[in-house]
N, C-alpha and C. Protein backbone atom coordinates (compact mmCIF):
# COMPACT_ATOMS: atom_id res chain seq x y z
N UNK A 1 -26.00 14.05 7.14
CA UNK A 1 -25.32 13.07 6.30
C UNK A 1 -25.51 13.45 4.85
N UNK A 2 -24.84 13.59 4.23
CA UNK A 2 -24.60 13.59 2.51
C UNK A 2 -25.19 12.87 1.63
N UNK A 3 -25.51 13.10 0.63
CA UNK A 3 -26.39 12.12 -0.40
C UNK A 3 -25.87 10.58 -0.44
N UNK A 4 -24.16 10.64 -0.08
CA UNK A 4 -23.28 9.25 -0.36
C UNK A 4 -23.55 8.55 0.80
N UNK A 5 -24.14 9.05 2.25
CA UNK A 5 -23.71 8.71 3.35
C UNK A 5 -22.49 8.13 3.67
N UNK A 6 -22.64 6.34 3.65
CA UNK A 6 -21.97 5.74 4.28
C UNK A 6 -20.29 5.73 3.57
N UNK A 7 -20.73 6.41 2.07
CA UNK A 7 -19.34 6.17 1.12
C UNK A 7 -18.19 7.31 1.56
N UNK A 8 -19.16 8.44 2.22
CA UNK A 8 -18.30 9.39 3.11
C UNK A 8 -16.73 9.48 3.42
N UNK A 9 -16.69 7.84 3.76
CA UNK A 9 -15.84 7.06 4.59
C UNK A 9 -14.32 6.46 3.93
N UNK A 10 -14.99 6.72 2.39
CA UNK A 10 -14.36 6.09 1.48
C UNK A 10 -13.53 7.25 0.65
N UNK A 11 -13.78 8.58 0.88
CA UNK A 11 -13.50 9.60 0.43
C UNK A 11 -11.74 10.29 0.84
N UNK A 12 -10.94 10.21 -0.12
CA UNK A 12 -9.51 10.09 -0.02
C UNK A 12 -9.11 12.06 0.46
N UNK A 13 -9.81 12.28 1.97
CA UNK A 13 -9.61 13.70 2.39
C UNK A 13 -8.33 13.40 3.09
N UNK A 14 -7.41 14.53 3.40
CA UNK A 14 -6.54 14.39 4.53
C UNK A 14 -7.35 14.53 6.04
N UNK A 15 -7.23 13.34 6.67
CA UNK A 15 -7.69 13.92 7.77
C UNK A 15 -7.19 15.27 9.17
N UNK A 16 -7.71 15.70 9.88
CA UNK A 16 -7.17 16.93 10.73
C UNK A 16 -6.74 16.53 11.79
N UNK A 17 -4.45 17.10 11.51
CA UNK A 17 -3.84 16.94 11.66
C UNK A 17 -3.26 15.90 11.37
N UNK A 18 -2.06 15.58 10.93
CA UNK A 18 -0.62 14.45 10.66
C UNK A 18 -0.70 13.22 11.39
N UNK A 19 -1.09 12.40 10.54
CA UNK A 19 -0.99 10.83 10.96
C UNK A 19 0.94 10.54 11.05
N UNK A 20 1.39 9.38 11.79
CA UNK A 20 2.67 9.33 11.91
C UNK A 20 2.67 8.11 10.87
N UNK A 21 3.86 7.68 10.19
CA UNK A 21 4.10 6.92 9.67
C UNK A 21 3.60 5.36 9.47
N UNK A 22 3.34 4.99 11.16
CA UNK A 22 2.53 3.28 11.28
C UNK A 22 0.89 3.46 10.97
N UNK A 23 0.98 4.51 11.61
CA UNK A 23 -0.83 4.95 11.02
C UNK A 23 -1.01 4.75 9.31
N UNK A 24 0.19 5.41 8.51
CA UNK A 24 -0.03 5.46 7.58
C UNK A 24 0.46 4.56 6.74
N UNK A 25 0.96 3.48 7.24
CA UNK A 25 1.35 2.24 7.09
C UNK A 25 -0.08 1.06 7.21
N UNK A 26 -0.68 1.50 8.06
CA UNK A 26 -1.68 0.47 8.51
C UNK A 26 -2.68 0.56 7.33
N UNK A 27 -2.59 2.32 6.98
CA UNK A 27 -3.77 2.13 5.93
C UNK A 27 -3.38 2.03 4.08
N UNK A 28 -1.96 2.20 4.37
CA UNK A 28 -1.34 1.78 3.08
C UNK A 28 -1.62 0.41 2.76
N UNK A 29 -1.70 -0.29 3.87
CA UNK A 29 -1.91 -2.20 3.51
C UNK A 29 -3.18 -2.35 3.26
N UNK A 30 -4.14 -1.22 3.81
CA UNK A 30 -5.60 -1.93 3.41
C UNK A 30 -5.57 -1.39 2.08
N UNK A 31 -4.81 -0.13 1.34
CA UNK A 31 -5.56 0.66 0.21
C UNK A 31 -4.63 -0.74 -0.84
N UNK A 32 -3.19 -1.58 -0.49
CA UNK A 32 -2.50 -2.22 -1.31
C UNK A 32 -3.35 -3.47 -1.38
N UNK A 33 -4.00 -4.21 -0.14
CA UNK A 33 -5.08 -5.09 -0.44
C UNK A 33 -6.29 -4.53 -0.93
N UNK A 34 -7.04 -3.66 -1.25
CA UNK A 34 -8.36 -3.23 -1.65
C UNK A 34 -7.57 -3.74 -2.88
N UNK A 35 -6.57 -3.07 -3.48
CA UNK A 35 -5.98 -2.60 -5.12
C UNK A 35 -6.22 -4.07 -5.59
N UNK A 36 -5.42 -5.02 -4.96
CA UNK A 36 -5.02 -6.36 -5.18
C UNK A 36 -6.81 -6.98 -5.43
N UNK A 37 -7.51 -6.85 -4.00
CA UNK A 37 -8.55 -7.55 -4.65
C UNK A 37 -9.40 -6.63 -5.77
N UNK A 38 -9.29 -5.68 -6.28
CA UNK A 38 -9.52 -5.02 -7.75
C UNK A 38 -9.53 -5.61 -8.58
N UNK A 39 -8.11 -5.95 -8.73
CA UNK A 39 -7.84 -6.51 -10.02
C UNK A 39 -7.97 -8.09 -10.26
N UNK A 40 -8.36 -8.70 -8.97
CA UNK A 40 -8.91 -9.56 -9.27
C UNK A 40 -10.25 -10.29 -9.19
N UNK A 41 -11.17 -9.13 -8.66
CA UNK A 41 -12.75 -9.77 -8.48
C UNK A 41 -13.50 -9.80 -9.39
N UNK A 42 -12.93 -9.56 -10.80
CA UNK A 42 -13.72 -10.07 -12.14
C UNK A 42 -13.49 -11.37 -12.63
N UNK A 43 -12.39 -12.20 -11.98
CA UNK A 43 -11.12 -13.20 -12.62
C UNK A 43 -12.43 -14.56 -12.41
N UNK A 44 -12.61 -15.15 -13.68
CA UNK A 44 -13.45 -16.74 -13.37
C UNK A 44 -12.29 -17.65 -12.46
N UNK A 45 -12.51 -17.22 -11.16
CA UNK A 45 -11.88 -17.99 -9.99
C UNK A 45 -12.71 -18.25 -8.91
N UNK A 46 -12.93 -19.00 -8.14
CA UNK A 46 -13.56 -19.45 -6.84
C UNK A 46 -12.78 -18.71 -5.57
N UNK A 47 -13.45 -17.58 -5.10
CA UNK A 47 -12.78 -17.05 -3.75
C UNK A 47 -11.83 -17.35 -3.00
N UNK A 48 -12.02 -18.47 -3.17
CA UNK A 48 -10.56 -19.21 -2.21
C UNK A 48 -9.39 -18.76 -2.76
N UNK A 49 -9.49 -19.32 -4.58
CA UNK A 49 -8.05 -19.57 -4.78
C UNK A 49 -7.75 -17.94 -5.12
N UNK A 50 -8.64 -17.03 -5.46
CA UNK A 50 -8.17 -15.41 -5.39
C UNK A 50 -7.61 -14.62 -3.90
N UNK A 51 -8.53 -15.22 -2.80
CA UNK A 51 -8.02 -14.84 -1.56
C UNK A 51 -6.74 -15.44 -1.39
N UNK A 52 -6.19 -16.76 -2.30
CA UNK A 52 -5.20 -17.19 -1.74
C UNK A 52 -3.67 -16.53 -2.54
N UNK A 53 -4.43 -16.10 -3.63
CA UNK A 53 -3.34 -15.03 -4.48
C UNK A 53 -3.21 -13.79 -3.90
N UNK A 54 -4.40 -13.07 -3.62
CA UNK A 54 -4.14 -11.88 -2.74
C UNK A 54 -2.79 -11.77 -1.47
N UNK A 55 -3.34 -12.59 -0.69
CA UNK A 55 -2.41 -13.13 0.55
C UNK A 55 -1.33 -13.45 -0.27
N UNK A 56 -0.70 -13.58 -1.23
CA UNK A 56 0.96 -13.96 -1.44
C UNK A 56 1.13 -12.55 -1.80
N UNK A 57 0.42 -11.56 -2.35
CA UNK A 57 1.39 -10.43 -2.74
C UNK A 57 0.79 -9.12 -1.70
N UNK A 58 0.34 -9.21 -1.06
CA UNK A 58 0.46 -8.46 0.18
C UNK A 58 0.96 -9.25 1.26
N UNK A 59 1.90 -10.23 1.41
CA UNK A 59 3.15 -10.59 2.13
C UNK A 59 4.00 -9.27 2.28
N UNK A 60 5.44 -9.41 3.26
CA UNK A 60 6.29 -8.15 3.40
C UNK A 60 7.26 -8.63 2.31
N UNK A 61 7.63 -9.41 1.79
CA UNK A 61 8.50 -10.02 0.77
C UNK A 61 7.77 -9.04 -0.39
N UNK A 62 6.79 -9.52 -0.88
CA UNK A 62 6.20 -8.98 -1.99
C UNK A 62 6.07 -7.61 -2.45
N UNK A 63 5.48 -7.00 -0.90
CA UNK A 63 5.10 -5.39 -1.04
C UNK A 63 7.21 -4.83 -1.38
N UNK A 64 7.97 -5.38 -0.59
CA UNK A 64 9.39 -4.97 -0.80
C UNK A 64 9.90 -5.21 -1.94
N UNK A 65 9.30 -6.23 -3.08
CA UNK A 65 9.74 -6.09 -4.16
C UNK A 65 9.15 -5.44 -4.89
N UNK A 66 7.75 -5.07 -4.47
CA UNK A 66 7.13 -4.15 -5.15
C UNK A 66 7.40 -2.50 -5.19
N UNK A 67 7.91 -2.62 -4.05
CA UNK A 67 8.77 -0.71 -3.66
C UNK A 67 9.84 -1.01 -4.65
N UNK A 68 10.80 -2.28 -4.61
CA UNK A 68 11.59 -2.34 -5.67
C UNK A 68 11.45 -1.59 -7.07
N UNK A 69 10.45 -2.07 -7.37
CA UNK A 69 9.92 -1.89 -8.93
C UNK A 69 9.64 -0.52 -9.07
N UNK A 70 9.59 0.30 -8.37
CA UNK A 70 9.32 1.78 -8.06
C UNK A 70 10.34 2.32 -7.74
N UNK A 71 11.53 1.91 -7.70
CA UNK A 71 13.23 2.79 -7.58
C UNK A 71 13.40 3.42 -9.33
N UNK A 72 13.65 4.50 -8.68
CA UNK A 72 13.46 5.23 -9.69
C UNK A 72 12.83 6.38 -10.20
N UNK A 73 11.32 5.72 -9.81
CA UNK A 73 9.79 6.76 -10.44
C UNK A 73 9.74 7.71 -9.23
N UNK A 74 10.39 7.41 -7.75
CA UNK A 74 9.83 7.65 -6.74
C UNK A 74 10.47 9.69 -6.63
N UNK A 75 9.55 10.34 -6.07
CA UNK A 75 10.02 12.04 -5.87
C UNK A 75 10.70 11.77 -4.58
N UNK A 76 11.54 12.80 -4.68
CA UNK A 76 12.11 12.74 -3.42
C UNK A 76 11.38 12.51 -1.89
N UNK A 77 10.21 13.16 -1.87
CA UNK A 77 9.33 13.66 -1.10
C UNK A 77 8.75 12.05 -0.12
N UNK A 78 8.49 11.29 -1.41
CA UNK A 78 7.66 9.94 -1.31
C UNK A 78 9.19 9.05 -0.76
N UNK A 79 9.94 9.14 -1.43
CA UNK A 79 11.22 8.46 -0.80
C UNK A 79 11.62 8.75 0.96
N UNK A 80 11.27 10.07 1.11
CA UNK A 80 11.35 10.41 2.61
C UNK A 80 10.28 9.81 2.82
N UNK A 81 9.23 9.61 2.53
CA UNK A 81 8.19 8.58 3.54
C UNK A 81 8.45 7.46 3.41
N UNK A 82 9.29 6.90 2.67
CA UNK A 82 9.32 5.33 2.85
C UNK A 82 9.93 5.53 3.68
N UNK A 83 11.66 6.21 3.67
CA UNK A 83 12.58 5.98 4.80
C UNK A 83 11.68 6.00 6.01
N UNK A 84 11.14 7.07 6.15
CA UNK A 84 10.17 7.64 7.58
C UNK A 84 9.37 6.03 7.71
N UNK A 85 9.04 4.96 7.23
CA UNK A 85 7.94 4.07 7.25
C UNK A 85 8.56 2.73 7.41
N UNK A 86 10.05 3.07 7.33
CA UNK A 86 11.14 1.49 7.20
C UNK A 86 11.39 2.18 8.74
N UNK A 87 11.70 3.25 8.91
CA UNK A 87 12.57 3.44 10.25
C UNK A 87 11.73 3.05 11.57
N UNK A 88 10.39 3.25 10.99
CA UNK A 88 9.35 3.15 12.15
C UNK A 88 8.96 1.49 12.46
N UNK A 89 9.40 0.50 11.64
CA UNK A 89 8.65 -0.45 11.22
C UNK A 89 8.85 -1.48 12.23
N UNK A 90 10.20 -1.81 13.03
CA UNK A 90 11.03 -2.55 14.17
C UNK A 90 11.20 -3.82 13.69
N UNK A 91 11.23 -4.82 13.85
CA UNK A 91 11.60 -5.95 13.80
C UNK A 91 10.78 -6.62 12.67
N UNK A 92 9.95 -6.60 13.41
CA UNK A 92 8.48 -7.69 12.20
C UNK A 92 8.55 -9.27 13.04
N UNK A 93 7.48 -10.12 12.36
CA UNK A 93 6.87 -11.10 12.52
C UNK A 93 8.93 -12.12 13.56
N UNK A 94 9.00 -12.81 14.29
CA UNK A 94 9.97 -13.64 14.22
C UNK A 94 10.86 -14.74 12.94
N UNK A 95 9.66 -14.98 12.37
CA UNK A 95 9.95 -15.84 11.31
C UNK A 95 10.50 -15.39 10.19
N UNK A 96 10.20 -13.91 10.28
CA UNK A 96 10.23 -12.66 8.76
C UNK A 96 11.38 -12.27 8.40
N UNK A 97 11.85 -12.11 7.53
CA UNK A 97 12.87 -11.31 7.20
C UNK A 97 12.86 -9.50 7.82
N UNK A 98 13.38 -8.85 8.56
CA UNK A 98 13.25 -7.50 9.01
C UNK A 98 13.35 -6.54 8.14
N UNK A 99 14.63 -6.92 6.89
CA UNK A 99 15.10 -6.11 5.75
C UNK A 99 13.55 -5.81 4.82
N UNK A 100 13.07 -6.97 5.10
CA UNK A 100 11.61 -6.72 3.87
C UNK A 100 10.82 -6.34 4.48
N UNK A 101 10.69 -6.59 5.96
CA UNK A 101 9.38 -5.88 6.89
C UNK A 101 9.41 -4.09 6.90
N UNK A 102 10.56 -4.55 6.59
CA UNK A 102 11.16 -2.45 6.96
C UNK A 102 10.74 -2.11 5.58
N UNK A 103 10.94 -2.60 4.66
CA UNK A 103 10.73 -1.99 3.33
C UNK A 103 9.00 -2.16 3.00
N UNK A 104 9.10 -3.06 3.13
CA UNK A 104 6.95 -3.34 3.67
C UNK A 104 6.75 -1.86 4.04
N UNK A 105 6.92 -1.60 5.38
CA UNK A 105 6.30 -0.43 5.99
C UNK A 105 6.80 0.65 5.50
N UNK A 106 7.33 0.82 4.79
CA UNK A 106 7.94 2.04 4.18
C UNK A 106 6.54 1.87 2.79
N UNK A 107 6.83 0.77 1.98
CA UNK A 107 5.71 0.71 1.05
C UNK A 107 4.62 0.90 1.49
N UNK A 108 4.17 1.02 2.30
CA UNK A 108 2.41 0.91 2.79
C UNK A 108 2.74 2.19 3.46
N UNK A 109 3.47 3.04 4.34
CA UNK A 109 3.29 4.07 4.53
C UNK A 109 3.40 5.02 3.39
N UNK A 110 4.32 4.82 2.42
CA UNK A 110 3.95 5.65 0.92
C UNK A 110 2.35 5.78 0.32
N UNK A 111 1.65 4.50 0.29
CA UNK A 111 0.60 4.21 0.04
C UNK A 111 -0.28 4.89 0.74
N UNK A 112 -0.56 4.73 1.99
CA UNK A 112 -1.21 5.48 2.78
C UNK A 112 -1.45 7.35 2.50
N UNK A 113 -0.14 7.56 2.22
CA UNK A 113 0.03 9.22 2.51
C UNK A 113 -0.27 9.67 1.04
N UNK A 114 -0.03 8.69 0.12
CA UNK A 114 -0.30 9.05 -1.05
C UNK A 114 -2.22 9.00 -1.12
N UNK A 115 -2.72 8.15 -0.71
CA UNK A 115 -3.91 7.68 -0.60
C UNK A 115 -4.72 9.15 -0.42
N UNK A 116 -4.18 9.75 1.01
CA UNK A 116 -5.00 10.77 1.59
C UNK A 116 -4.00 12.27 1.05
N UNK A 117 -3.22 12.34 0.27
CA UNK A 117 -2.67 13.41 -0.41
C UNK A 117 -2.37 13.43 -1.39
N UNK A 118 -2.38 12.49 -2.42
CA UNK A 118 -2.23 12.99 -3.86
C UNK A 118 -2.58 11.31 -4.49
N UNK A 119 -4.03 11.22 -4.46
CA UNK A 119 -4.42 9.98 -5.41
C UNK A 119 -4.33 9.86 -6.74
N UNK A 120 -4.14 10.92 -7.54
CA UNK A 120 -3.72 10.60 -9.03
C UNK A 120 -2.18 10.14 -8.90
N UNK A 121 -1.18 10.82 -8.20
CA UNK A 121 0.39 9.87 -7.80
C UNK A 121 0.07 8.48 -7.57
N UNK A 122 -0.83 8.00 -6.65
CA UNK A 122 -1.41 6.68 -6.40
C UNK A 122 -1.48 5.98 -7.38
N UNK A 123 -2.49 6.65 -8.20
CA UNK A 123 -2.95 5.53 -9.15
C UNK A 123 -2.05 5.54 -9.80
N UNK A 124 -1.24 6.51 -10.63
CA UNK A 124 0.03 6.68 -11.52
C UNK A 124 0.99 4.93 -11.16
N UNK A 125 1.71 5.25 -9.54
CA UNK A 125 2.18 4.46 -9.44
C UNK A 125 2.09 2.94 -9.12
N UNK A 126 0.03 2.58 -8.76
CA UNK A 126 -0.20 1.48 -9.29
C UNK A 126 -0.17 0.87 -10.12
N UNK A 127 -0.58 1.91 -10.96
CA UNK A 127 -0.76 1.62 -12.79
C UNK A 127 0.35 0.59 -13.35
N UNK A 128 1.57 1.55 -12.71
CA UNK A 128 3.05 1.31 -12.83
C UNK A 128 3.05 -0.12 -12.61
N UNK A 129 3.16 -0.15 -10.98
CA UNK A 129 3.07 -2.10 -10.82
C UNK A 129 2.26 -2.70 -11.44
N UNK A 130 1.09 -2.91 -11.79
CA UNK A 130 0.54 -3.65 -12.50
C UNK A 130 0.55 -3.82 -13.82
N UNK A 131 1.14 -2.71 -14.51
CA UNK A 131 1.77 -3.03 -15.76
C UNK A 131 3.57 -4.02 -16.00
N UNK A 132 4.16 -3.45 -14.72
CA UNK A 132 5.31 -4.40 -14.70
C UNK A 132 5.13 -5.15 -13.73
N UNK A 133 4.08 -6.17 -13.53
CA UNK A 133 4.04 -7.06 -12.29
C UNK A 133 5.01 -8.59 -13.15
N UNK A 134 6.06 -8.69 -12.62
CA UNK A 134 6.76 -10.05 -13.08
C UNK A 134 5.63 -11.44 -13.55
């Protein structure tokens, strides 16, 4: 084990061989909730009402307007993983809109692949949303 041990874990390597798109979807939502609670675990708020802000913008509504806000900045490359991450995504929740679930998983699979292949693009294009967050 390494001097970091357990932080090992936390270390943005590609892992060996190609995750598919939902894989990299699954971990795009944890790296878009880690981000979210970032920027807000300094805020003089009581847990609740920050967990309860978190939970509105990692919704599929939210993350899809948030890919929104990124038309444009996006390389071609990252645009083929969203498509690759909307196509994979199927239906979503019953209650959900599908158009935003698809664009959800396209956002969180960008996230993901960016996460474990090019984290300065990451942060670049966090930076981005959180400087133009409406």
């Amino acid at each position: 084990m390494s001097s970091s041990g357990w932080l090992d874990g936390l270390k943005p390597a590609p892992p060996s061989g190609d995750l598919g798109p939902l894989q990299l979807a699954w971990l795009g939502d944890a790296v878009w909730e880690l981000h979210q609670r970032l920027l807000r675990c300094r805020l003089p708020a009581k847990s609740q009402l920050l967990h309860a802000e978190v939970v509105q913008v990692v919704k599929a509504g939210a993350q899809a307007e948030a890919l929104g806000r990124l038309e444009g900045l996006l390389r071609e490359s990252e645009i083929d993983m969203v498509r690759r991450g909307r196509n994979r995504a199927g239906r979503g929740p019953r209650n959900g809109d599908p158009g935003a679930y698809g664009q959800a998983t396209g956002f969180e699979a960008l996230l993901g692949w960016l996460f474990l292949h090019d984290p300065p693009r990451l942060a670049e294009l966090l930076d981005h949303l959180k400087e133009n967050d409406p």
